[in-house]
C-alpha atoms as a PDB file:
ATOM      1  CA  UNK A   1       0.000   0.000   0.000  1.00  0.00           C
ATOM      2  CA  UNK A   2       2.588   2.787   0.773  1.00  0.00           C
ATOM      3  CA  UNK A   3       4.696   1.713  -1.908  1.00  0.00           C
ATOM      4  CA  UNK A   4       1.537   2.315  -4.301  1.00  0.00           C
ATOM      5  CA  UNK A   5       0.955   6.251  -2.481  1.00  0.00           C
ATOM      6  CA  UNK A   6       5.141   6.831  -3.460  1.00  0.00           C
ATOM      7  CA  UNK A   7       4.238   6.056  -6.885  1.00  0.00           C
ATOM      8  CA  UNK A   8       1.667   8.322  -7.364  1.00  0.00           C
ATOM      9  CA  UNK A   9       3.358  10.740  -5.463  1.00  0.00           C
ATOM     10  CA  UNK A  10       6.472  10.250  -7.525  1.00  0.00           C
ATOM     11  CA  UNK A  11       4.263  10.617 -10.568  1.00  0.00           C
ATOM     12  CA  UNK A  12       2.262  13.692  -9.033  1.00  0.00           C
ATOM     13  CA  UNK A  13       5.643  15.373  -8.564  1.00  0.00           C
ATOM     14  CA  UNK A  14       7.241  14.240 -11.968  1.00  0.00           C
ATOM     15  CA  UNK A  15       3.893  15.818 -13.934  1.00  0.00           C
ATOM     16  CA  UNK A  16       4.418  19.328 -11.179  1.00  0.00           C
ATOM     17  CA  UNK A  17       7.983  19.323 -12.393  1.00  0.00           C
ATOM     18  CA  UNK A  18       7.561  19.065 -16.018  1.00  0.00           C
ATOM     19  CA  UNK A  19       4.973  21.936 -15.739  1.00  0.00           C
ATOM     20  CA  UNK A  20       6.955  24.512 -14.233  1.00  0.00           C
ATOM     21  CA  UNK A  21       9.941  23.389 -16.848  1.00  0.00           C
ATOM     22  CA  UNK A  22       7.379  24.440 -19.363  1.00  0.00           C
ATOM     23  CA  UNK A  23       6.446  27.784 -17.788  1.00  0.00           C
ATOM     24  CA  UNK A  24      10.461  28.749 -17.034  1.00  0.00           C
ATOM     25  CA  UNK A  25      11.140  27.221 -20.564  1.00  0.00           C
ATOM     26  CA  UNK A  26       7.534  29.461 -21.676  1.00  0.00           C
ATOM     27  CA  UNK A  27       8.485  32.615 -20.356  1.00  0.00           C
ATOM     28  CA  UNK A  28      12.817  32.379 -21.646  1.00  0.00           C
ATOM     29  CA  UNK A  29      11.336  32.182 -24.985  1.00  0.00           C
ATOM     30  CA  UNK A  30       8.583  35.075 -24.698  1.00  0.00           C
ATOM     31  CA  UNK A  31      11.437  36.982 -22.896  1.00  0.00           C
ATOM     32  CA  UNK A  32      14.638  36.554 -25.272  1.00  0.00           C
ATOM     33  CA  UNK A  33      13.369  35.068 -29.041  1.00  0.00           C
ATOM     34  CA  UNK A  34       9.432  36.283 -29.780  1.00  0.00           C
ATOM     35  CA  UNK A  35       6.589  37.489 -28.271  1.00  0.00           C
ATOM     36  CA  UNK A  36       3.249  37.980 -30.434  1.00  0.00           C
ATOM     37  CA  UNK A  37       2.081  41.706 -29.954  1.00  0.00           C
ATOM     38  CA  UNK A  38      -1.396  43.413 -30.500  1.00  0.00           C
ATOM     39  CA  UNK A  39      -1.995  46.325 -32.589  1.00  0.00           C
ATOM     40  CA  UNK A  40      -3.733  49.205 -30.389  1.00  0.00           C
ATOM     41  CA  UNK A  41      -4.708  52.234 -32.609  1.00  0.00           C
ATOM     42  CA  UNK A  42      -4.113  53.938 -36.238  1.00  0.00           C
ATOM     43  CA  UNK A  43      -0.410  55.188 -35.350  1.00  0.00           C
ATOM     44  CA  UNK A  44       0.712  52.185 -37.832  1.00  0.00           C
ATOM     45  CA  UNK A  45      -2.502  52.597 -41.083  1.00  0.00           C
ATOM     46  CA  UNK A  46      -1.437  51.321 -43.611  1.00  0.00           C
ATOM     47  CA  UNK A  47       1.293  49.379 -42.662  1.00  0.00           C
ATOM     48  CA  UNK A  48      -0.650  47.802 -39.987  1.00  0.00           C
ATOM     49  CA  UNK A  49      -4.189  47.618 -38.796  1.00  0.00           C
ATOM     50  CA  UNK A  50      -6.029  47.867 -35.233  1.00  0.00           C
ATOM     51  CA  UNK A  51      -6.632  44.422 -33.937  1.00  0.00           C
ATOM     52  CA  UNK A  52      -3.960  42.870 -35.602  1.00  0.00           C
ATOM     53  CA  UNK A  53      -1.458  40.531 -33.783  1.00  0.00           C
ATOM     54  CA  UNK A  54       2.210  40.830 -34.650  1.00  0.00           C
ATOM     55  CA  UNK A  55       5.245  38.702 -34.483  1.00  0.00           C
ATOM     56  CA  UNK A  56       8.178  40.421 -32.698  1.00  0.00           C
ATOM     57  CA  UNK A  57      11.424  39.352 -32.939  1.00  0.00           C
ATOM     58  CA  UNK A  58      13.879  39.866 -30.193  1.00  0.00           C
ATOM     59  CA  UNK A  59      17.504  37.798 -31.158  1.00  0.00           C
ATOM     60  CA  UNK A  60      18.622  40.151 -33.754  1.00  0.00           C
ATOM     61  CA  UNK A  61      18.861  42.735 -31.294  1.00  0.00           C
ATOM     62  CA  UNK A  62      20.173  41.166 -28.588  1.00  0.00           C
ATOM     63  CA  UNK A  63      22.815  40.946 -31.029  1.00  0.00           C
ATOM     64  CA  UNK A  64      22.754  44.586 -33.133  1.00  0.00           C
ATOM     65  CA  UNK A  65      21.141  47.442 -33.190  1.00  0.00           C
ATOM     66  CA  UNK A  66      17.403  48.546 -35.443  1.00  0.00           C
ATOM     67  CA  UNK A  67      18.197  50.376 -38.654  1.00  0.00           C
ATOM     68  CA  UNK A  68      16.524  53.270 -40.304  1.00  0.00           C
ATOM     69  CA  UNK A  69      13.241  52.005 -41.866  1.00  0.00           C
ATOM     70  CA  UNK A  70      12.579  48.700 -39.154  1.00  0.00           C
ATOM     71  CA  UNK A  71       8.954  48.671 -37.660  1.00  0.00           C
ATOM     72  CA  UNK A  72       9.776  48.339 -33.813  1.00  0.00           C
ATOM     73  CA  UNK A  73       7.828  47.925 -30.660  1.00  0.00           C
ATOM     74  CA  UNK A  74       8.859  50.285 -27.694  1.00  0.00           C
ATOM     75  CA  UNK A  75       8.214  51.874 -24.703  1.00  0.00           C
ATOM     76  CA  UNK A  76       7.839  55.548 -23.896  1.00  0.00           C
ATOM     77  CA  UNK A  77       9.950  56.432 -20.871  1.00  0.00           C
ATOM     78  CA  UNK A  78       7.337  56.879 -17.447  1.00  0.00           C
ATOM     79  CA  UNK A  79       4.758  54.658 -20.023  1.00  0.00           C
ATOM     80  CA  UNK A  80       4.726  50.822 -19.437  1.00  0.00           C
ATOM     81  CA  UNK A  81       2.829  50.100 -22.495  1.00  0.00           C
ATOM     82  CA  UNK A  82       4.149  48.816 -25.888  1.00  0.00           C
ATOM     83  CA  UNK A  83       4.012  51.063 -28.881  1.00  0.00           C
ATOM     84  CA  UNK A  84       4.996  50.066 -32.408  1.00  0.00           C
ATOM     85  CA  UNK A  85       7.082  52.449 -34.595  1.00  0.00           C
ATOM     86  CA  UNK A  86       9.027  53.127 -37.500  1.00  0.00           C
ATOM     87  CA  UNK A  87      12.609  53.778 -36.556  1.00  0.00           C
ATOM     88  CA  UNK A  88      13.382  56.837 -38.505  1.00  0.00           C
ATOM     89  CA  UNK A  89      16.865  58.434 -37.232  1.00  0.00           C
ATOM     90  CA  UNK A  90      19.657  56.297 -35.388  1.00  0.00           C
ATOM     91  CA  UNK A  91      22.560  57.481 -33.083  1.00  0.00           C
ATOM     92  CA  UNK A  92      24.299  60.766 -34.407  1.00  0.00           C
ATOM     93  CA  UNK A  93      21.532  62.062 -37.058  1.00  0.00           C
ATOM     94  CA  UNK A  94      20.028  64.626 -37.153  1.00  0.00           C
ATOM     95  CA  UNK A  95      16.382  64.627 -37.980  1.00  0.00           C
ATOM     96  CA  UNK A  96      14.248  67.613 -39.384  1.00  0.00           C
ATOM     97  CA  UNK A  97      10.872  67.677 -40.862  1.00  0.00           C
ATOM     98  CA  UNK A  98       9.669  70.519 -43.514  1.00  0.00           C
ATOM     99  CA  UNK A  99       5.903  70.506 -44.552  1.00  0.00           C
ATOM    100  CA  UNK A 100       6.020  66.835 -43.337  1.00  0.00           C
ATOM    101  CA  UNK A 101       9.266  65.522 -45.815  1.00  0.00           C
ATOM    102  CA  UNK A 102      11.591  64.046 -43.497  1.00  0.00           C
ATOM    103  CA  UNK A 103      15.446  64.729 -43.692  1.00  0.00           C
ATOM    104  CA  UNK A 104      17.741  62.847 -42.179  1.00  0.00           C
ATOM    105  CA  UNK A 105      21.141  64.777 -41.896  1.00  0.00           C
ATOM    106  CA  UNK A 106      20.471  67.358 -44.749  1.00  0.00           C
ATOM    107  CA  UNK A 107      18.923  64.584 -47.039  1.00  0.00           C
ATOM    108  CA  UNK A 108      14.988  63.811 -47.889  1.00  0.00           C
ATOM    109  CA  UNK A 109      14.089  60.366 -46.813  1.00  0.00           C
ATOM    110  CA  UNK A 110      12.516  58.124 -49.029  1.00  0.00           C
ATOM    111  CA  UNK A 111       8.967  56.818 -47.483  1.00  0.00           C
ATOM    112  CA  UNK A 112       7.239  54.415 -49.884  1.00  0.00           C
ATOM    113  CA  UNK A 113       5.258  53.077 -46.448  1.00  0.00           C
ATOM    114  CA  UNK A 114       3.319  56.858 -46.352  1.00  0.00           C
ATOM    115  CA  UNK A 115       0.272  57.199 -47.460  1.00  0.00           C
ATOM    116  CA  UNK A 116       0.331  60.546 -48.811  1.00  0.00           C
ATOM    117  CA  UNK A 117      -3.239  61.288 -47.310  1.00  0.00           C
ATOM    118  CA  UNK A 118      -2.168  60.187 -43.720  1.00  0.00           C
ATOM    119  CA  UNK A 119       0.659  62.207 -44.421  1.00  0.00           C
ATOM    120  CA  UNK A 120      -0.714  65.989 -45.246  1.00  0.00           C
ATOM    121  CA  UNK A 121      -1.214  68.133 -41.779  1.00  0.00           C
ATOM    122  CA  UNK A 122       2.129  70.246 -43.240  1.00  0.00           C
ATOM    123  CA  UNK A 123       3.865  69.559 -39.787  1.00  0.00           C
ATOM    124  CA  UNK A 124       7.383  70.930 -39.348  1.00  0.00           C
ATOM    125  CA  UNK A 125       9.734  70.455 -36.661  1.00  0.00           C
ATOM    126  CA  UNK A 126      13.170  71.971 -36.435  1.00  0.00           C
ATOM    127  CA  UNK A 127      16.628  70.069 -36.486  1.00  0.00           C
ATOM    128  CA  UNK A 128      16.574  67.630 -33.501  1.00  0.00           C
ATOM    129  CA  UNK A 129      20.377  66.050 -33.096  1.00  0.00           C
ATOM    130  CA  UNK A 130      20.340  62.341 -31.572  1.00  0.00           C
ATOM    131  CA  UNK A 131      22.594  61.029 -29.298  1.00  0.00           C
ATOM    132  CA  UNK A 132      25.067  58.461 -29.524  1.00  0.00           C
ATOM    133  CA  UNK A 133      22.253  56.040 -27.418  1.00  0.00           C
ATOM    134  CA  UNK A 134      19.114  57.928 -29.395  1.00  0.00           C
ATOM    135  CA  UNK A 135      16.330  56.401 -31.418  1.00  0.00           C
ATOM    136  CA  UNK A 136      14.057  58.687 -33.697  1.00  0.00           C
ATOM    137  CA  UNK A 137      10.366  56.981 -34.423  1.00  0.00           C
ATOM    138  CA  UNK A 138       7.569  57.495 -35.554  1.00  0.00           C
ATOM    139  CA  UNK A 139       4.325  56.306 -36.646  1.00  0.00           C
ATOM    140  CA  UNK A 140       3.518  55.876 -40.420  1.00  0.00           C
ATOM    141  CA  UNK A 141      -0.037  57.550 -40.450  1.00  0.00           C
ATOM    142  CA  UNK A 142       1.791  60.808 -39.030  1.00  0.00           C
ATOM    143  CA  UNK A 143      -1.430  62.574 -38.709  1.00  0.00           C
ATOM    144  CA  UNK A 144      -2.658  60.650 -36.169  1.00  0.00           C
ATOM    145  CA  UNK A 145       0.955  59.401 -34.040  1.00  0.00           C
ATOM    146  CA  UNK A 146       2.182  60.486 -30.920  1.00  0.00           C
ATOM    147  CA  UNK A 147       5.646  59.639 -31.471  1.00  0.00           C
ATOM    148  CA  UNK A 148       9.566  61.057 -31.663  1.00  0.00           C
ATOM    149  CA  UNK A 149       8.182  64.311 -32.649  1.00  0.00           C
ATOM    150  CA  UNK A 150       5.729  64.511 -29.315  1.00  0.00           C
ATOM    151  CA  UNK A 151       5.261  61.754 -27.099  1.00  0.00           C
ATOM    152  CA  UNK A 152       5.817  64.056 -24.224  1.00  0.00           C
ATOM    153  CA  UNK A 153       2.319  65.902 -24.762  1.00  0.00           C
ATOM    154  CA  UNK A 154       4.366  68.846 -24.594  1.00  0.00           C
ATOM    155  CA  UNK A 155       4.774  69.233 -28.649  1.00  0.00           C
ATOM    156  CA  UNK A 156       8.478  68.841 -28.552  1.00  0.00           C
ATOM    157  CA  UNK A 157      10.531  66.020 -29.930  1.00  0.00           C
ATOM    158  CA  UNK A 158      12.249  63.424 -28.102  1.00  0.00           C
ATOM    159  CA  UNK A 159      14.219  60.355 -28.387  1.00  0.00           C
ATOM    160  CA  UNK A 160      14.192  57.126 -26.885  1.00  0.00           C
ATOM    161  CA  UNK A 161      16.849  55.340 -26.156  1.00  0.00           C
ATOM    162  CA  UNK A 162      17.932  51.705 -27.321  1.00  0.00           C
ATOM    163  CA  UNK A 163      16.949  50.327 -24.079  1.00  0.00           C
ATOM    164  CA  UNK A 164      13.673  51.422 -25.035  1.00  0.00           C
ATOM    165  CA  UNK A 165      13.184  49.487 -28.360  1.00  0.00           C
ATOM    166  CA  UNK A 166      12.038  45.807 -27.436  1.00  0.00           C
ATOM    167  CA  UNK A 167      12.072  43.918 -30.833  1.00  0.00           C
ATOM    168  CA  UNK A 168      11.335  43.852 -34.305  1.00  0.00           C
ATOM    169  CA  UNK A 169       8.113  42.767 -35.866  1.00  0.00           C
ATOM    170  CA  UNK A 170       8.391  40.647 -38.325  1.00  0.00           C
ATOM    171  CA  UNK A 171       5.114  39.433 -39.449  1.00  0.00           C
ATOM    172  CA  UNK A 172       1.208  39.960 -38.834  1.00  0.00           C
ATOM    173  CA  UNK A 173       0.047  36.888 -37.690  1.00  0.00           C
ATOM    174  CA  UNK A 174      -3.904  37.376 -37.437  1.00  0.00           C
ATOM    175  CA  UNK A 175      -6.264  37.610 -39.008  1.00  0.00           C
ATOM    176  CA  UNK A 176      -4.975  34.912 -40.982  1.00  0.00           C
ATOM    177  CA  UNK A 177      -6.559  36.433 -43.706  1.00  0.00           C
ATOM    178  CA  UNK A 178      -4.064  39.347 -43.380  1.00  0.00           C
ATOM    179  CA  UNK A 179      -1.082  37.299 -42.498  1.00  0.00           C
ATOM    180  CA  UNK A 180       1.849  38.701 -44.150  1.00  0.00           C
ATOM    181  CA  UNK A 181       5.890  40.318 -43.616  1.00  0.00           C
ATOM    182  CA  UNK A 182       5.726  43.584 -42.175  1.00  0.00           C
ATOM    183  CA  UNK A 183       8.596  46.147 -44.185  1.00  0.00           C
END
C-alpha cells in the first residue's frame, strides 16, 4: 500500500515538475526570441491595422542594433505600455521635418510606407540632433501618431533610447486572412 501512495506521489511530482519546466522554458522564450504583440490604434494605417497581432522578434537585437526604416515595438519612458514604430533616425543624425518631408542629416528620406493622405497636416519640426544612445520613431499615419516628434504631450521632440526598443516585428500573424511580412 505505501509503496503504491510513493508512486503516485512520484508521478504527481514528476507531472508538477515538467509543468513549471514548461512555464520557465515558456516565459525564456517570450522573454529573449518572440513574443506575439497586439496592434492598439491607427499610429501604424497602412502598414498595420487595429486588432492585428504581430510577431516580434527579439535575437537580432540582442545581437545589433534597429536600422533606419525597421517597424519596432517600444516603450515611452514613465509609459509601461508597448508602442509600435518606424525607426526613422539612429545614433548621431540629425532629424528635421519641412511641410512633413523628413530629412535625415540634410537629405529627404525616401517613405514608400506613407500614405500621402495620412501624411498631409504640413507639420514641421526643427533640427533635432540624436545622441550616440538615441532612437528617432515614428508612426507611419503621421497625422494621427504620438511619437519622436511629441510623445511628451508637450509638442516637442524626443528620443528614446535603445533600451527602449524591445524587438522587431516581423510578421502579422492574425487575421490569418491578413497574415503577411511587415517592411
Amino acid at each position: 500500500m505505501k509503496e503504491g501512495k510513493n508512486r503516485v506521489l512520484a508521478e504527481v511530482w514528476g507531472w508538477v515538475w515538467r509543468l513549471a519546466l514548461a512555464v520557465v522554458i515558456a516565459q525564456a522564450v517570450h522573454l529573449m526570441v518572440f513574443q506575439p504583440v497586439s496592434v492598439k490604434g491607427e499610429s501604424m494605417t497602412d502598414t498595420l491595422q487595429n486588432g492585428e497581432i504581430m510577431y516580434v522578434s527579439k535575437p537580432e537585437y540582442l545581437l545589433g542594433d534597429p536600422a533606419r526604416g525597421d517597424v519596432v515595438i517600444c516603450h515611452y519612458p514613465g509609459r509601461e505600455e508597448n508602442f509600435v514604430k518606424r525607426v526613422i533616425g539612429l545614433p548621431g543624425d540629425v532629424v528635421e521635418i519641412r511641410s512633413n518631408q523628413v530629412y535625415v542629416n540634410g537629405e529627404p528620406l525616401h517613405e514608400p510606407y506613407l500614405t500621402p493622405s495620412r501624411n498631409d497636416d504640413g507639420f514641421s519640426m526643427a533640427p533635432f540632433a540624436l545622441g550616440a544612445d538615441e532612437y528617432f520613431v515614428m508612426g507611419d499615419n503621421r497625422d494621427n501618431s504620438h511619437d519622436s516628434r511629441n510623445y511628451y504631450g508637450a509638442g516637442r521632440p524626443a528620443a528614446i533610447t535603445r533600451k527602449d526598443i524591445v524587438g522587431k516585428v516581423r510578421l502579422v500573424l492574425w487575421p490569418l486572412s491578413h497574415a503577411r511580412a511587415v517592411e
